[in-house]
Protein backbone atom coordinates (compact mmCIF):
# COMPACT_ATOMS: atom_id res chain seq x y z
CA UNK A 1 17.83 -25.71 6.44
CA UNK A 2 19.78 -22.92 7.92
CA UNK A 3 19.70 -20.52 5.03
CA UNK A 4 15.67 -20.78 5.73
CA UNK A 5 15.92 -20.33 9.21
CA UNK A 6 18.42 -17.18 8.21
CA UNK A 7 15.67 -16.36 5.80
CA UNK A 8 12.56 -16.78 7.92
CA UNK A 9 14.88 -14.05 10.74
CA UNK A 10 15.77 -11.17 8.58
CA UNK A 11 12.15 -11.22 7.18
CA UNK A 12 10.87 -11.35 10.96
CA UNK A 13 12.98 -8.79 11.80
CA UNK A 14 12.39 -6.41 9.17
CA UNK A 15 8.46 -6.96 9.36
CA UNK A 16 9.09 -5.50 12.91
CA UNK A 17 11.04 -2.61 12.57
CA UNK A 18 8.25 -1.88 9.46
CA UNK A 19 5.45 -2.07 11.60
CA UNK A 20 7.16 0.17 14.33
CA UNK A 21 7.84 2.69 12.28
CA UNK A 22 4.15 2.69 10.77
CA UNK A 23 2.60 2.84 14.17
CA UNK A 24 4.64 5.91 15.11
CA UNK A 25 4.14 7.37 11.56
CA UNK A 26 0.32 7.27 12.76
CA UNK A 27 -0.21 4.45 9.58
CA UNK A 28 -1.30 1.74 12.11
CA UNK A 29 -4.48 4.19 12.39
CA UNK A 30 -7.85 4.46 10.53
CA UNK A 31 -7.68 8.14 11.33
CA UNK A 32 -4.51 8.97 9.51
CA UNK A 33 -5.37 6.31 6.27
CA UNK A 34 -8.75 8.05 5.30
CA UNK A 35 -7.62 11.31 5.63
CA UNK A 36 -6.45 10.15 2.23
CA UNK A 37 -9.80 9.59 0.75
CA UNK A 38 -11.16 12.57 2.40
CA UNK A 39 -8.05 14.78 0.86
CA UNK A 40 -7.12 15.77 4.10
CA UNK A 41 -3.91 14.20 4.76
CA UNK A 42 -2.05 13.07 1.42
CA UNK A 43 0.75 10.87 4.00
CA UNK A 44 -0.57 7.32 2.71
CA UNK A 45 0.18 8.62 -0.80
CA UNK A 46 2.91 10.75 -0.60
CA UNK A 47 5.23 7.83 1.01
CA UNK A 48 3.66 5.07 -0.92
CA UNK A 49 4.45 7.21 -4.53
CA UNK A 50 8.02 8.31 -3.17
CA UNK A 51 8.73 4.41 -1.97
CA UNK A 52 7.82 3.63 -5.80
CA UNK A 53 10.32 6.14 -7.47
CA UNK A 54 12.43 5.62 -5.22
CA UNK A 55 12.93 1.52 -6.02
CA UNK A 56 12.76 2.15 -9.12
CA UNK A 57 16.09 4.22 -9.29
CA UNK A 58 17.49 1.83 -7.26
CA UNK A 59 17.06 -1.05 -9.50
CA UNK A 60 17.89 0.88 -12.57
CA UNK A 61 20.93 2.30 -10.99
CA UNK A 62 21.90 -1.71 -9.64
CA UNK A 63 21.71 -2.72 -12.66
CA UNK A 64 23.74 -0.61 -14.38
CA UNK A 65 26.61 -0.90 -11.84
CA UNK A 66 26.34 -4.83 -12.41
CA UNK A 67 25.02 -5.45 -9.66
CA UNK A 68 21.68 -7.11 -10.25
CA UNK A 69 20.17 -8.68 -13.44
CA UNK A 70 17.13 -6.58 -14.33
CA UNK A 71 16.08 -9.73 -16.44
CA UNK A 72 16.26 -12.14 -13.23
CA UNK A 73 14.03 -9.86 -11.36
CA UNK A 74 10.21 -11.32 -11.41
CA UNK A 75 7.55 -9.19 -12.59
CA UNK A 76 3.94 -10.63 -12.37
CA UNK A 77 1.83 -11.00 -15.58
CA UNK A 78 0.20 -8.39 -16.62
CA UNK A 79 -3.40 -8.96 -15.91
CA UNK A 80 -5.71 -5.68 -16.49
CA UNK A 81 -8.86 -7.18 -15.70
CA UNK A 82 -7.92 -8.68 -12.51
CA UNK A 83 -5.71 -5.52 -11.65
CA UNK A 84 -8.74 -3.14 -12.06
CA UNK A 85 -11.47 -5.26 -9.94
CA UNK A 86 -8.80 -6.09 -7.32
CA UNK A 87 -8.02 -2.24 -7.10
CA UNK A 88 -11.63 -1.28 -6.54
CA UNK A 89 -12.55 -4.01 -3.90
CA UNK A 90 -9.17 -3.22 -1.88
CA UNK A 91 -9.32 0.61 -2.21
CA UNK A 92 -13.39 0.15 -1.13
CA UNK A 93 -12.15 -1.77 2.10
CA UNK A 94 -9.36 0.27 2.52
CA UNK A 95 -12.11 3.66 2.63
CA UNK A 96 -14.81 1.77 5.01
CA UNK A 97 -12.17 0.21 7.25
CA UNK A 98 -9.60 2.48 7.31
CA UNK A 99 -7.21 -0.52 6.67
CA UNK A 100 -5.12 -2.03 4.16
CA UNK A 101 -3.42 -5.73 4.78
CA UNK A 102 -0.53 -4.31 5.93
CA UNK A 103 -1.60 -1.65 8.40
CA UNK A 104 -4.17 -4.13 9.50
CA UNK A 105 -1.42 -6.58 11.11
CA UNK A 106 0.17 -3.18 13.08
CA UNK A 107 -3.35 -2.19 14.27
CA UNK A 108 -3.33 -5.86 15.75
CA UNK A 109 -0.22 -5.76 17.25
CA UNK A 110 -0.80 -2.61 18.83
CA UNK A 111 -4.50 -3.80 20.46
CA UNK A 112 -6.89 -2.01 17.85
CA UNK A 113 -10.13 -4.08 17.78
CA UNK A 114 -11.35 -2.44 14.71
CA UNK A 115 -8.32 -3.65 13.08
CA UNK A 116 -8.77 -7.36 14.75
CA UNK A 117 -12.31 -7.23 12.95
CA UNK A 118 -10.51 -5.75 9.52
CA UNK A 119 -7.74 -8.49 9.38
CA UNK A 120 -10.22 -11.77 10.44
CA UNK A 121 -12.30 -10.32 7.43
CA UNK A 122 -8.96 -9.98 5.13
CA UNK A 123 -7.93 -13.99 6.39
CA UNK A 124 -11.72 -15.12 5.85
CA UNK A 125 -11.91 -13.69 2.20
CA UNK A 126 -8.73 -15.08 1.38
CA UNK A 127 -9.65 -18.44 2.27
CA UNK A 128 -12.51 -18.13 0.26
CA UNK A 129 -11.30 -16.90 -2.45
CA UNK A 130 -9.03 -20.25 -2.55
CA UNK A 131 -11.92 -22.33 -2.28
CA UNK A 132 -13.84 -20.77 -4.91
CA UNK A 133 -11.01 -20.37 -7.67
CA UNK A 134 -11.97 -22.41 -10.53
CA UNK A 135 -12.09 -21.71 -14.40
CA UNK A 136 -14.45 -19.18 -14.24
CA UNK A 137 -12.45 -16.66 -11.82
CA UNK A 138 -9.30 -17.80 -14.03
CA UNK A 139 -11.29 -16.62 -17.24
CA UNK A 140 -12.15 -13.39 -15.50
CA UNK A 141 -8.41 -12.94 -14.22
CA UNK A 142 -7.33 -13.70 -17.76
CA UNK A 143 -9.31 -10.56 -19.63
CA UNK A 144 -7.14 -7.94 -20.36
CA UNK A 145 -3.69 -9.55 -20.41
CA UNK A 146 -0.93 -7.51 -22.12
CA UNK A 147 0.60 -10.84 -23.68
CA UNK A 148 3.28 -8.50 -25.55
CA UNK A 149 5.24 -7.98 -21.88
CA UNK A 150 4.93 -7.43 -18.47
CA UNK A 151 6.21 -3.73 -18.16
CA UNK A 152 5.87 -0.78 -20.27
CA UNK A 153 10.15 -1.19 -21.34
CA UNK A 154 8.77 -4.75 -22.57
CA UNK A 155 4.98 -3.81 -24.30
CA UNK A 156 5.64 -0.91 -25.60
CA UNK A 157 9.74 -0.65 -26.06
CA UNK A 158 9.56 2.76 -23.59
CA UNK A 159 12.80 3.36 -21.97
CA UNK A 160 12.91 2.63 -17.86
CA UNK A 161 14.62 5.99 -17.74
CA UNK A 162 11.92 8.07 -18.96
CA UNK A 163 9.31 5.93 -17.29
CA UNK A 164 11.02 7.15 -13.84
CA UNK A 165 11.19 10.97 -14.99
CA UNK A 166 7.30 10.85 -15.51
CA UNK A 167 6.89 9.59 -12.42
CA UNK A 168 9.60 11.55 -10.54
CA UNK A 169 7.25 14.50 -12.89
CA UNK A 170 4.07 13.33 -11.21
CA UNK A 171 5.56 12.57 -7.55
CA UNK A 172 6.20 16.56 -7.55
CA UNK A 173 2.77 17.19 -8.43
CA UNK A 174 1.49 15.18 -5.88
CA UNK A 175 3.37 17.13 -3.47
CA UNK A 176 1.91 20.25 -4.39
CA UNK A 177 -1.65 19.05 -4.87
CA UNK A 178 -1.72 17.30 -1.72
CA UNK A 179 -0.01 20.29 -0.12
CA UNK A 180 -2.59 22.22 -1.75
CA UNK A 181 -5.29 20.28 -0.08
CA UNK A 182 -4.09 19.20 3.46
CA UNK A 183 -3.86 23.36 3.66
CA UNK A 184 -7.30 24.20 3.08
CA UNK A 185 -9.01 21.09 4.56
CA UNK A 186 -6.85 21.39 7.87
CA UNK A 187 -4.41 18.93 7.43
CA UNK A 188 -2.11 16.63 7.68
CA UNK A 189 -3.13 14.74 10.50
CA UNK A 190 -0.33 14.22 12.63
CA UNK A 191 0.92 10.91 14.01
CA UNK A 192 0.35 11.39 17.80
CA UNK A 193 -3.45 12.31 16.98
CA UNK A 194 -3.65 9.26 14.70
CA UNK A 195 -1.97 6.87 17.13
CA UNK A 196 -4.36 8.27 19.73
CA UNK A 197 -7.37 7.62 16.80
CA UNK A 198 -10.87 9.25 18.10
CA UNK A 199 -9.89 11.05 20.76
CA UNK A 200 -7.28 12.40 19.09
CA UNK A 201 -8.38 13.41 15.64
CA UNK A 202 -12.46 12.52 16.07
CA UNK A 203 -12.62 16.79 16.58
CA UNK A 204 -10.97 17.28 13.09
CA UNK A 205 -13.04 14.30 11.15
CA UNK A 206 -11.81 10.87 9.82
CA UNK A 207 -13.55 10.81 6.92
CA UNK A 208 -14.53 7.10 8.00
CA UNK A 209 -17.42 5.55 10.43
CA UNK A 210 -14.48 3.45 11.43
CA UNK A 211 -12.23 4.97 13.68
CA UNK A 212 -9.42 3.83 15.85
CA UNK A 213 -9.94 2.47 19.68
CA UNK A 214 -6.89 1.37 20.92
CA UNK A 215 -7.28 -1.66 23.33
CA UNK A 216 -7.14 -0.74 27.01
């Protein structure tokens, strides 16, 4: 039982200090999140891409020192179909709502009521998705698998090495590109105007209908 309780802490406490440091990164915000879609602000994707490579050294490099089995780690089935519809319906929400699960829970916390709205939707889909999953969702889910392995070392026999190098390739570009953009659209929107949502970045555009209204 204690290990659990041990568990259940560090996990608390990390969520926190995560959702601190989104809110002052201006990621708790509408504002800041679709000034990606817009190509204004390139933040959301920058970090995101960077947090990717960035893991994936760290395995690769834990690994090799002995510390962690690459083969214990868990990698979810491959499931293209399910991948590709999820994508669109979370990357639709995320560009009308300005939210994604994650940066729902630290509008919440800090008293956005757009976000309150965004997350009772996110808890009310779930739920139904539950309820409704049955064979025909499962069949859907299903289409697509890549039954020959779960990552591209596996399917196709690619090395992890060069898989990170074409990524660590495209993470470059997307620093230029974005910087590219943000410079000629008038970005990046910076975290104090996020945090302070329309009053502080409703002059430069959101690129949503929703935008932040912190709680008073």
């Amino acid at each position: 039982m204690f290990p659990l309780q041990e568990t259940l802490w560090s996990a608390l406490l990390v969520g926190v200090a995560f959702g601190f440091i989104l809110e002052n990164a201006g990621f708790g915000s509408p504002c800041k999140l679709t000034g990606q879609f817009s190509l204004r602000d390139w933040s959301v994707l920058k970090v995101m891409f960077t947090a990717i490579v960035v893991a994936a050294v760290g395995l690769q490099l834990l690994g090799l020192a002995g510390v962690l089995d690459l083969d214990a780690v868990f990698v979810p089935t491959s499931l293209m179909m399910a991948s590709a519809v999820g994508g669109v319906l979370v990357g639709a929400g995320f560009a009308i709502g300005g939210y994604c699960p994650g940066t729902s829970v630290v509008g919440v916390a800090s008293g956005r009521l757009d976000a309150l709205v965004f997350f009772a939707g996110l808890v009310v889909g779930t739920f139904a998705f539950a309820g409704l999953y049955g064979p025909a969702i499962e069949a859907i889910m299903a289409m697509a698998e890549v039954e020959s392995g779960d990552t591209l070392h596996d399917a196709w026999g690619i090395s992890p090495w060069w898989i990170i190098g074409a990524m660590a390739a495209a993470l470059v570009g997307v620093y230029h590109l974005g910087h590219w953009f943000e410079q000629r659209l008038g970005g990046p929107i910076e975290a104090q105007e996020a945090m302070l949502g329309e009053a502080g970045c409703g002059a430069r555009g959101c690129g949503s209908a929703t935008q932040a209204h912190p709680a008073s």
